[in-house]
Protein backbone atom coordinates (compact mmCIF):
# COMPACT_ATOMS: atom_id res chain seq x y z
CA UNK A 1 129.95 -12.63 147.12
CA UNK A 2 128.49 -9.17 147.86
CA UNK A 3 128.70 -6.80 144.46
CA UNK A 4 129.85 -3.91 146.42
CA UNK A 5 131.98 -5.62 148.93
CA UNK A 6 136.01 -3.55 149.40
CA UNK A 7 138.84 -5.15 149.39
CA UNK A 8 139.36 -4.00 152.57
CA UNK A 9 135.97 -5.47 154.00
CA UNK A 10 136.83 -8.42 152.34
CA UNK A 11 140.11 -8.53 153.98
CA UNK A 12 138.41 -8.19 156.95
CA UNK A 13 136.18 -10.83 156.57
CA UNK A 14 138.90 -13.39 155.11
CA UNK A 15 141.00 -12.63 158.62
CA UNK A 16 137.46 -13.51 160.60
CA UNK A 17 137.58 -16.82 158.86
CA UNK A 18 141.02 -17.31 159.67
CA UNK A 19 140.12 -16.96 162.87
CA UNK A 20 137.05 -19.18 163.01
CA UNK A 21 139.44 -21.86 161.16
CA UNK A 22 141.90 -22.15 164.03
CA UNK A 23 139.36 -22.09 166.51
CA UNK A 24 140.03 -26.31 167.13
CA UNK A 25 135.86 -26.82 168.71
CA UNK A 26 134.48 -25.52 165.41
CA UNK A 27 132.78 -28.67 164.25
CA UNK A 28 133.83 -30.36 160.82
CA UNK A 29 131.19 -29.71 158.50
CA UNK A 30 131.12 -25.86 159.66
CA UNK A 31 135.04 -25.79 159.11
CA UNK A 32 134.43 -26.50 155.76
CA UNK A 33 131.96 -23.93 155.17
CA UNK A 34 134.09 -21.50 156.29
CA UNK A 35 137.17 -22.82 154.14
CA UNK A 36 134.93 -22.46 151.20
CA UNK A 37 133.55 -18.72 151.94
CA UNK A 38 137.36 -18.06 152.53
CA UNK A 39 138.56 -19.78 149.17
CA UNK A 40 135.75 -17.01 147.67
CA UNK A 41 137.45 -14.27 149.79
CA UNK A 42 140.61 -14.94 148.67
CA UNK A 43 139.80 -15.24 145.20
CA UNK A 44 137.98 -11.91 145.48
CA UNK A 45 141.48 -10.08 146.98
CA UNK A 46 143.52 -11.31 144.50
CA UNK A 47 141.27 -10.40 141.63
CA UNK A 48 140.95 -6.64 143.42
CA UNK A 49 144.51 -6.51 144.08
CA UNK A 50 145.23 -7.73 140.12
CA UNK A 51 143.26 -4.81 138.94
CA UNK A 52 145.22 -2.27 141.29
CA UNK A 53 148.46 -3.91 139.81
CA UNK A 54 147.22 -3.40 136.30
CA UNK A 55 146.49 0.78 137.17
CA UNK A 56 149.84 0.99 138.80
CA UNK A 57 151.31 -0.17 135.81
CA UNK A 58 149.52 2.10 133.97
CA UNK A 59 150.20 4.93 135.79
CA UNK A 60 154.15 3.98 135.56
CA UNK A 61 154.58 3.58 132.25
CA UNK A 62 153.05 7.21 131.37
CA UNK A 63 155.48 8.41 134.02
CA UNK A 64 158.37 6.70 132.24
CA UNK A 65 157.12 8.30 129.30
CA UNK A 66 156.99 11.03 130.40
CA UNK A 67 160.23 11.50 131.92
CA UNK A 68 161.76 9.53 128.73
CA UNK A 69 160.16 12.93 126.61
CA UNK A 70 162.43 15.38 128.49
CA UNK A 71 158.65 16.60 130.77
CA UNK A 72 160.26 16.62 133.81
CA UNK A 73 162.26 19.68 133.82
């Protein structure tokens, strides 16, 4: 997996595989290399997405805070 890969080009790339995956003339042993590579996309997605979870969270408890402190007038 490319260090500096997006989530969005990996997105990208995990639909492409998709793609190749439902393409029924793909032979056998290259649909399986292609299941694999997106196995490591998907894995890659959810660990990005995890991480923007984990800000968001962040990010809402300080606002709850901060509301909860009587800030927001």
């Amino acid at each position: 997996m490319e260090q500096n890969m997006t989530l969005e080009q990996a997105n990208d790339l995990l639909e492409q595989a998709i793609k190749q995956l439902e393409n029924e003339a793909l032979p056998m042993s290259e649909s399986v290399e292609v299941y694999a590579r997106a196995c490591e996309l998907m894995a890659f997605c959810m660990k990005e997405l995890e991480g923007y979870r984990g800000r968001i969270d962040e990010v809402n408890e300080k606002l709850t805070q901060y509301i909860a402190e009587g800030n927001h007038e």
